[in-house]
N, C-alpha and C. Protein backbone atom coordinates (compact mmCIF):
# COMPACT_ATOMS: atom_id res chain seq x y z
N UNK A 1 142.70 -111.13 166.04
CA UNK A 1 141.81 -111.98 165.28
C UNK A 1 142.21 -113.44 165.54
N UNK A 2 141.27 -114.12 165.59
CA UNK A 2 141.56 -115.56 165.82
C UNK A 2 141.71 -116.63 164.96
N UNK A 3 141.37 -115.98 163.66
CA UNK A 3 141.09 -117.16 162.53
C UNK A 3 141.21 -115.99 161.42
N UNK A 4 142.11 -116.30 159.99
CA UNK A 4 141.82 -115.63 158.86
C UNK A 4 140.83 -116.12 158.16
N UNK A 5 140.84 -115.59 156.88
CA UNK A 5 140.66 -115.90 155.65
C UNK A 5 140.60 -117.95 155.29
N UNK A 6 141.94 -118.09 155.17
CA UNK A 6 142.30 -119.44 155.12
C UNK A 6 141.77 -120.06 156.16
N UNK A 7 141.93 -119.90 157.38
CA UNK A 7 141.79 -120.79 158.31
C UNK A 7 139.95 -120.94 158.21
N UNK A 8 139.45 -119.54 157.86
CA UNK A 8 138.29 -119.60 158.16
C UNK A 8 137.61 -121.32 157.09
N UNK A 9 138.13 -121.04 156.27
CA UNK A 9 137.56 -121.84 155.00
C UNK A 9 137.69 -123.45 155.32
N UNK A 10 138.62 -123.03 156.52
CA UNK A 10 138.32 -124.74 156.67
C UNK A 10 137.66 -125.29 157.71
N UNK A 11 137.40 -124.07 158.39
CA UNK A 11 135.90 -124.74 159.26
C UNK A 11 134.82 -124.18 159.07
N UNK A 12 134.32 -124.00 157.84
CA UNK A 12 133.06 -123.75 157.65
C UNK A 12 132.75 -124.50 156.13
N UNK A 13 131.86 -125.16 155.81
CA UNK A 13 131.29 -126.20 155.10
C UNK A 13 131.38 -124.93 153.52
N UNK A 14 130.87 -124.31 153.56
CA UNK A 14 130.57 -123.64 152.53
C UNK A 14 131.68 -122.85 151.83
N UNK A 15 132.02 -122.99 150.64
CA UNK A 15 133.19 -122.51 149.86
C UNK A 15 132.73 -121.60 149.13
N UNK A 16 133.83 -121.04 148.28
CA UNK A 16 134.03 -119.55 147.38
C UNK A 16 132.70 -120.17 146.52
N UNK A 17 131.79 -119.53 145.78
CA UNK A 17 131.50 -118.06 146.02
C UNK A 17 130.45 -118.42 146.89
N UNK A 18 130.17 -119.28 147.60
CA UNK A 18 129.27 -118.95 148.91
C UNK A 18 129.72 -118.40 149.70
N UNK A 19 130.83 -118.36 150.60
CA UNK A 19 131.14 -118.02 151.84
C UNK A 19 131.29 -116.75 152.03
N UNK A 20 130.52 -116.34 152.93
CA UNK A 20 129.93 -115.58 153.45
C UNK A 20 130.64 -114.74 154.85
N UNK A 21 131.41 -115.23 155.31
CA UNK A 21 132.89 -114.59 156.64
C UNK A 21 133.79 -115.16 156.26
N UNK A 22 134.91 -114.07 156.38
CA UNK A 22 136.53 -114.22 156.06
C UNK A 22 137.09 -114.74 157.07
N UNK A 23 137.09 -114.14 158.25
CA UNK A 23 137.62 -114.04 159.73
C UNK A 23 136.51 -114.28 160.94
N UNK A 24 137.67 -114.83 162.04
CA UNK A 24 136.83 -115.34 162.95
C UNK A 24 137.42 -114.16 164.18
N UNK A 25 136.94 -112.99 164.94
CA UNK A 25 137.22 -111.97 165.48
C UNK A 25 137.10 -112.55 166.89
N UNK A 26 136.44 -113.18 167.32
CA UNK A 26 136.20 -113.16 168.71
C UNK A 26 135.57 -114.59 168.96
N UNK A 27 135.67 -115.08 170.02
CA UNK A 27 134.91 -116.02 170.49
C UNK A 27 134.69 -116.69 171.91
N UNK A 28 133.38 -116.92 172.72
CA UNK A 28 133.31 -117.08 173.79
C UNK A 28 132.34 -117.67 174.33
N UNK A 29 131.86 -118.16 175.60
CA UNK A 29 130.69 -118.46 175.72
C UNK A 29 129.36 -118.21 175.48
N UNK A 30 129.45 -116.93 175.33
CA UNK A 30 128.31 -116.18 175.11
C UNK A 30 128.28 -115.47 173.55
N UNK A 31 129.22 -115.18 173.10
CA UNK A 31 128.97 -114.96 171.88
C UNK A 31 130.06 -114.63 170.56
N UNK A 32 130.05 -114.99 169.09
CA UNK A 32 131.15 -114.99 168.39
C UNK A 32 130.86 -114.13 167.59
N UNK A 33 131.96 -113.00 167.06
CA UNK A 33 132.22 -112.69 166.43
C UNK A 33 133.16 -112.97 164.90
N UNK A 34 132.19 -112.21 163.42
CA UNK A 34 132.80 -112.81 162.49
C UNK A 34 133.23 -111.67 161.55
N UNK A 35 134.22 -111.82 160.24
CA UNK A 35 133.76 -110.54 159.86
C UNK A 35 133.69 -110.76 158.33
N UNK A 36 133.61 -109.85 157.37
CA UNK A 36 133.33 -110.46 155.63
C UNK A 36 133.78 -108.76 155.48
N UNK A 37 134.67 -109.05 154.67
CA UNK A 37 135.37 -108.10 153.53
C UNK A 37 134.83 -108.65 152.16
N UNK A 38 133.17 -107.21 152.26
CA UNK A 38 132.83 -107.22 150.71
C UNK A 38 133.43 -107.15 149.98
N UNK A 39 133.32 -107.90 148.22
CA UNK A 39 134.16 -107.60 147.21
C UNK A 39 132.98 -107.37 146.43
N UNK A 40 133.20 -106.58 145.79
CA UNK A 40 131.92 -106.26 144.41
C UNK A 40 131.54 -107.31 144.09
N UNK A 41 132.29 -108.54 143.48
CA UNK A 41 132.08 -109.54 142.83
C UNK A 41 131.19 -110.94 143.75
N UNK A 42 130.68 -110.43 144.83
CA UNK A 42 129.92 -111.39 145.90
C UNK A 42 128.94 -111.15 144.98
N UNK A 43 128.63 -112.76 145.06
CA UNK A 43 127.53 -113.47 144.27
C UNK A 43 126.05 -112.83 145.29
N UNK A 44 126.07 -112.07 146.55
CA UNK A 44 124.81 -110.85 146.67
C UNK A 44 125.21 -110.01 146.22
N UNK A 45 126.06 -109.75 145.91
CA UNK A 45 126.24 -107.85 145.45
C UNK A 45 125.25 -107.48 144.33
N UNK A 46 124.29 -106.31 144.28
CA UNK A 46 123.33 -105.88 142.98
C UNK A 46 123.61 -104.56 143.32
N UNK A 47 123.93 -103.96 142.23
CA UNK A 47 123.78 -102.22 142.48
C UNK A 47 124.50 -101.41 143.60
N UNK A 48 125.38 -101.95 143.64
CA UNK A 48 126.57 -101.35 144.59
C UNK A 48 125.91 -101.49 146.05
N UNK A 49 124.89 -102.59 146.64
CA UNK A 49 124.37 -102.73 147.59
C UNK A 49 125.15 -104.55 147.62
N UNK A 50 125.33 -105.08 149.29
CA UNK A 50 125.37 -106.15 149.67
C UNK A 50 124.01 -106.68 149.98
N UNK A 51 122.99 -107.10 149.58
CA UNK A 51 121.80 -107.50 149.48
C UNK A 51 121.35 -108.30 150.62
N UNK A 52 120.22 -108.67 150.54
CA UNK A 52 119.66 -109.38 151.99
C UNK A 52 119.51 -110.74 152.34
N UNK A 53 119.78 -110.98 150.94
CA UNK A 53 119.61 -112.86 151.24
C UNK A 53 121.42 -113.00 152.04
N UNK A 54 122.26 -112.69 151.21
CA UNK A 54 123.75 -112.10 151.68
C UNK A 54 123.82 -111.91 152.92
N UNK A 55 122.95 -111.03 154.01
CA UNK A 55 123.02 -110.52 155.09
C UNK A 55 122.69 -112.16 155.93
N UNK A 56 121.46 -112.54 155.89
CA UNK A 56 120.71 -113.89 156.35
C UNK A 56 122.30 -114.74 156.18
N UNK A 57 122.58 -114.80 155.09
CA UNK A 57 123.80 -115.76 154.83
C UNK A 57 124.98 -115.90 155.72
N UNK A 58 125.10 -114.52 155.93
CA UNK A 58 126.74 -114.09 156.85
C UNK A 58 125.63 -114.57 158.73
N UNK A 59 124.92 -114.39 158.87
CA UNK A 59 124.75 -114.26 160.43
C UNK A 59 124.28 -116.34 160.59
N UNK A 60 124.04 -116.50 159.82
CA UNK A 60 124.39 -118.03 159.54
C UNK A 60 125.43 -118.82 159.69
N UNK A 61 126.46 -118.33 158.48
CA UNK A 61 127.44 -118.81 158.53
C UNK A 61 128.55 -118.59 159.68
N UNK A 62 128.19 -117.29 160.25
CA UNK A 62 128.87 -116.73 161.46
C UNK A 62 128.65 -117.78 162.48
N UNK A 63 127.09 -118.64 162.69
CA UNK A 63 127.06 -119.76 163.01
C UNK A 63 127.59 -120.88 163.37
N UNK A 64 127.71 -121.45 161.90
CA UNK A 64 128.82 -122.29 161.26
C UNK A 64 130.18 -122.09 161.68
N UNK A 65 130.48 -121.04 161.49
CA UNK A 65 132.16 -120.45 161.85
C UNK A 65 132.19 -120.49 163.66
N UNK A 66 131.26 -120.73 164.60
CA UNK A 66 131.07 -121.18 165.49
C UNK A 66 131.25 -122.25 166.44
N UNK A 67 130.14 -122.91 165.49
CA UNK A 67 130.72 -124.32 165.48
C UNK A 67 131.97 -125.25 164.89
N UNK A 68 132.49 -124.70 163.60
CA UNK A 68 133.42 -125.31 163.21
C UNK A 68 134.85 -124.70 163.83
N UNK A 69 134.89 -123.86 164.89
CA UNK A 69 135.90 -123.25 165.94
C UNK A 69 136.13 -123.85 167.36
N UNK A 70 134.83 -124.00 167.63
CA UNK A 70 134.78 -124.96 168.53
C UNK A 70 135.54 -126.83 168.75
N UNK A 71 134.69 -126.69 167.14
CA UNK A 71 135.14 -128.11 167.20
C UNK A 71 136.48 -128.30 166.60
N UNK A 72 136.74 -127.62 166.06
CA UNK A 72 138.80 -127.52 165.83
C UNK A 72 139.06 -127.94 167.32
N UNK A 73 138.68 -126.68 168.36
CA UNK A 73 139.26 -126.87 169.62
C UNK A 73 139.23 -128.55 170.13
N UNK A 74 138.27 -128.94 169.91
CA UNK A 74 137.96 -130.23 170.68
C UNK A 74 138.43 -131.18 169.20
N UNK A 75 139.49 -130.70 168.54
CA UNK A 75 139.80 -132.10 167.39
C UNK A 75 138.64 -133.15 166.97
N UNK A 76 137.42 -132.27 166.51
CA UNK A 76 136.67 -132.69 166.09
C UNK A 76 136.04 -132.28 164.58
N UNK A 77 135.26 -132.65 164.31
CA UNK A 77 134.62 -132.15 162.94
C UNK A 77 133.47 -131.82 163.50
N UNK A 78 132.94 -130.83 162.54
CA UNK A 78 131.50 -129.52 163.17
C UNK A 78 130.46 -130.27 162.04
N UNK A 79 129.41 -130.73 163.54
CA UNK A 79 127.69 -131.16 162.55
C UNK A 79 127.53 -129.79 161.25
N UNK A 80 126.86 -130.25 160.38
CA UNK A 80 126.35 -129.84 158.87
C UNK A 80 125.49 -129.48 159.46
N UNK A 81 125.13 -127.94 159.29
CA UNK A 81 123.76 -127.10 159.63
C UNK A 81 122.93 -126.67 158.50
N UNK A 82 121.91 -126.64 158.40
CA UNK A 82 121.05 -125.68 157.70
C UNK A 82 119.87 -124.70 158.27
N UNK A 83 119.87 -123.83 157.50
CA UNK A 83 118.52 -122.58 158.29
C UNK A 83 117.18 -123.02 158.17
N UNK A 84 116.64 -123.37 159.60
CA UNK A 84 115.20 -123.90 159.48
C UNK A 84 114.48 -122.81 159.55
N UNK A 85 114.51 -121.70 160.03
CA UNK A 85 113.49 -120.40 160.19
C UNK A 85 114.10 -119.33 160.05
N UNK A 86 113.94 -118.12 160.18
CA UNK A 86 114.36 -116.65 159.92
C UNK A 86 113.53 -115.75 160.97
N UNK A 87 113.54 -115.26 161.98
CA UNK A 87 112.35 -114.38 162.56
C UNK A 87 112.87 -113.31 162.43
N UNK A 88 111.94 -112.07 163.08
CA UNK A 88 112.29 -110.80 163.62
C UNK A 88 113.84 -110.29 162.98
N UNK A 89 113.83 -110.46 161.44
CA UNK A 89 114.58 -109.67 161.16
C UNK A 89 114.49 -108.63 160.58
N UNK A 90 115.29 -107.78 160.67
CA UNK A 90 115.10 -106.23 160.24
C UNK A 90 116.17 -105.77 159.75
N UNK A 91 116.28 -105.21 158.66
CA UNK A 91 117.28 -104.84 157.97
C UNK A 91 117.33 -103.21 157.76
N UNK A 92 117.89 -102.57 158.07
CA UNK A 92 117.83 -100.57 158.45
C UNK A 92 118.68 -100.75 157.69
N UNK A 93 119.71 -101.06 156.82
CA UNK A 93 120.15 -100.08 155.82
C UNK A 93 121.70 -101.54 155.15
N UNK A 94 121.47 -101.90 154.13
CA UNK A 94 122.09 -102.45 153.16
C UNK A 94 123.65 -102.15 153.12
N UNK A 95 124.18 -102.99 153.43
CA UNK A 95 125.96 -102.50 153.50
C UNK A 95 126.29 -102.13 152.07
N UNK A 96 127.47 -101.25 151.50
CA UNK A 96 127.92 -100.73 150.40
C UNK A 96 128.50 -102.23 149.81
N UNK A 97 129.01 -102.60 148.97
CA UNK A 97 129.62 -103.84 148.11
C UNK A 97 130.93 -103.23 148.50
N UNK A 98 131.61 -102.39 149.34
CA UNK A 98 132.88 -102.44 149.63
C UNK A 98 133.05 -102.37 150.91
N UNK A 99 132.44 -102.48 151.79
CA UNK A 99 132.15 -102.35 153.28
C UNK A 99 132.79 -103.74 153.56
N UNK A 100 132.98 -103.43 155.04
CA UNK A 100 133.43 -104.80 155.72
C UNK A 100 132.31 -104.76 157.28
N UNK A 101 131.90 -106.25 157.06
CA UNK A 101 130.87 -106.35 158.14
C UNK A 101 131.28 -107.32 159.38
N UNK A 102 130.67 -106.60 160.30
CA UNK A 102 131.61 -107.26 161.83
C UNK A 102 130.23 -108.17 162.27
N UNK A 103 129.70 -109.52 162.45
CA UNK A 103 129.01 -110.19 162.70
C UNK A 103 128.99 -110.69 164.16
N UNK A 104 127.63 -110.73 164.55
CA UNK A 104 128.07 -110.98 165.91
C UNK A 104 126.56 -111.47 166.45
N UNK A 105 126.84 -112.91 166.74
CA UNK A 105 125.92 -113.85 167.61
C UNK A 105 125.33 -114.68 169.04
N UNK A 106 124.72 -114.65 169.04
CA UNK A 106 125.03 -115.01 170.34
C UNK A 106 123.39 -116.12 170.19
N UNK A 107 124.16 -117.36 171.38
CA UNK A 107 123.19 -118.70 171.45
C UNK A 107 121.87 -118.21 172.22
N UNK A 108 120.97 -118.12 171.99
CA UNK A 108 120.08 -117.90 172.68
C UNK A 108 119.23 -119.19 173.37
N UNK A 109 119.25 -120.40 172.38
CA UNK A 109 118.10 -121.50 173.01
C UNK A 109 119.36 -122.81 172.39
N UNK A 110 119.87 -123.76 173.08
CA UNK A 110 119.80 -125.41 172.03
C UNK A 110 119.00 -126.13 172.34
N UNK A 111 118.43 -127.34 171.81
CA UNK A 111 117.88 -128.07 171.86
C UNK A 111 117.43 -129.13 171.19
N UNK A 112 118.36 -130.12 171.48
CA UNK A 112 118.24 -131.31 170.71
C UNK A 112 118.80 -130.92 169.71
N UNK A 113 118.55 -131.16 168.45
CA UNK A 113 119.82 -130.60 167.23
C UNK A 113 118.97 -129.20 166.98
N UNK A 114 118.84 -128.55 167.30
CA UNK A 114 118.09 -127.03 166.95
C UNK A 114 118.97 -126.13 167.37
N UNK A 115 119.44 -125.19 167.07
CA UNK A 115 120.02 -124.02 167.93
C UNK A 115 119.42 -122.71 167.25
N UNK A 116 118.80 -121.92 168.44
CA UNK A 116 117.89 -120.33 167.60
C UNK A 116 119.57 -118.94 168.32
N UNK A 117 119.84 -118.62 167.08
CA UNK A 117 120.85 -117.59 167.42
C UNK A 117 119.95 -116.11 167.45
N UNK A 118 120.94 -115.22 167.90
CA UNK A 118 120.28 -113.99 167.79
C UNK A 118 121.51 -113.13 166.83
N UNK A 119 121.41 -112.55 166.09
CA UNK A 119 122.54 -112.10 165.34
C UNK A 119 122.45 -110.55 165.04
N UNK A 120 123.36 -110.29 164.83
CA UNK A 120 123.29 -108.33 164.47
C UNK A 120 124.96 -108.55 163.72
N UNK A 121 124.38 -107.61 162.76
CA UNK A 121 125.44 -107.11 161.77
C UNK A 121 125.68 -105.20 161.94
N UNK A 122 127.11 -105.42 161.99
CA UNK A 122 127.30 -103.77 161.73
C UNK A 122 128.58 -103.47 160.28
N UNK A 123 128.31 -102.34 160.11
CA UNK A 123 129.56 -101.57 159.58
C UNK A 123 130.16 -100.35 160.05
N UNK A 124 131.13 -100.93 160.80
CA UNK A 124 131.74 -99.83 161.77
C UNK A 124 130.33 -99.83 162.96
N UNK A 125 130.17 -98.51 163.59
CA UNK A 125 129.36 -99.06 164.55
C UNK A 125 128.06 -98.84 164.30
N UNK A 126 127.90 -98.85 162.72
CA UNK A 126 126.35 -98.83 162.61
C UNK A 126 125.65 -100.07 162.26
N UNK A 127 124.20 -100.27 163.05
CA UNK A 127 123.57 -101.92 162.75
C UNK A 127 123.17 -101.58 161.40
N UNK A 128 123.71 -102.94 161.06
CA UNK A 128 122.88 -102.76 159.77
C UNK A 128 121.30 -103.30 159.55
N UNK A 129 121.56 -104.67 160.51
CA UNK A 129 120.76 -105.66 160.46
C UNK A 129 120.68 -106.44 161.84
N UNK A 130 119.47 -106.71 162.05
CA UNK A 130 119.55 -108.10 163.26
C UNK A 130 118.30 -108.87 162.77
N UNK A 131 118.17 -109.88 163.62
CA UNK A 131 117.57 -110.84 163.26
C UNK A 131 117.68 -112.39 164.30
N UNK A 132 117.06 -113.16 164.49
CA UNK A 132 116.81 -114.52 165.18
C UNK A 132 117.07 -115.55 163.92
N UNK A 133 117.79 -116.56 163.64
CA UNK A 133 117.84 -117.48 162.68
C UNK A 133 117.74 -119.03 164.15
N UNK A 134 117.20 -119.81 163.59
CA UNK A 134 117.20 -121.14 164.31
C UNK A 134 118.01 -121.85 163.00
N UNK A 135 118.50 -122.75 163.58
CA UNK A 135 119.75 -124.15 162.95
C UNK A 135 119.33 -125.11 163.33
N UNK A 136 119.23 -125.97 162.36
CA UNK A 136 119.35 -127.72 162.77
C UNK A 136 120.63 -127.99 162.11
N UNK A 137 121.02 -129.09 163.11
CA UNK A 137 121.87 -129.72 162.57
C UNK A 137 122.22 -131.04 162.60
N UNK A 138 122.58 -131.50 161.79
CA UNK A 138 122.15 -132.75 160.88
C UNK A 138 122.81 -134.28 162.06
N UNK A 139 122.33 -135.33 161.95
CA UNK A 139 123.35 -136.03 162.81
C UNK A 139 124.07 -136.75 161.95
């Protein structure tokens, strides 16, 4: 693993109870891996399900945890993103509130401050979810 818990928290903008990935698993040109150790008490958790706004959240922030890895590397600070769109996502089956989810993105388009990711979530090796999110980010 490349990044915990702690480390994660400090390159990604968003704090407890938003944050959305613990760990930073992988990372490369082509694509990063993130991961989130559900706790019941996640502000998505309803009914012993990790919910969907939650899901959108983690392949986002997996994003974020992207960029703010990068730019550690280069002793920099990571542009402030927010989610301008959501496409083609599909959600087959809701992680348990004790599951741990392995996130995993990859850049598909930048442009100009825009970036459209492609993202898929699993637990263990089942998808849970994928989806296209586009990012702006702020100058």
């Amino acid at each position: 693993m490349l990044a915990g818990k702690s480390e994660v928290e400090q390159m990604i903008p968003q704090k407890s109870p938003m944050a959305m990935v613990d760990g930073l698993i992988t990372n490369n040109q082509n694509a990063t891996v993130s991961q989130l150790v559900i706790d019941k008490q996640n502000i998505f958790c309803k009914d012993g399900f990790f919910r969907e706004p939650g899901l959108i959240e983690n392949i986002a922030q997996t994003t974020a945890l992207r960029a703010g890895y990068i730019a550690k590397l280069n002793n920099d600070k990571p542009a402030l993103g927010y989610i301008g769109a959501v496409k083609k996502m599909k959600i087959y089956v809701l992680p348990k509130d004790t599951d741990t989810l392995r996130t995993r993105i990859s850049v598909q388009y930048e442009l100009l401050n825009a970036t459209i990711i492609r993202g898929e979530i699993f637990v263990g090796t089942e998808l849970m979810a994928e989806g296209e999110i586009t990012i702006f980010k702020q100058d």
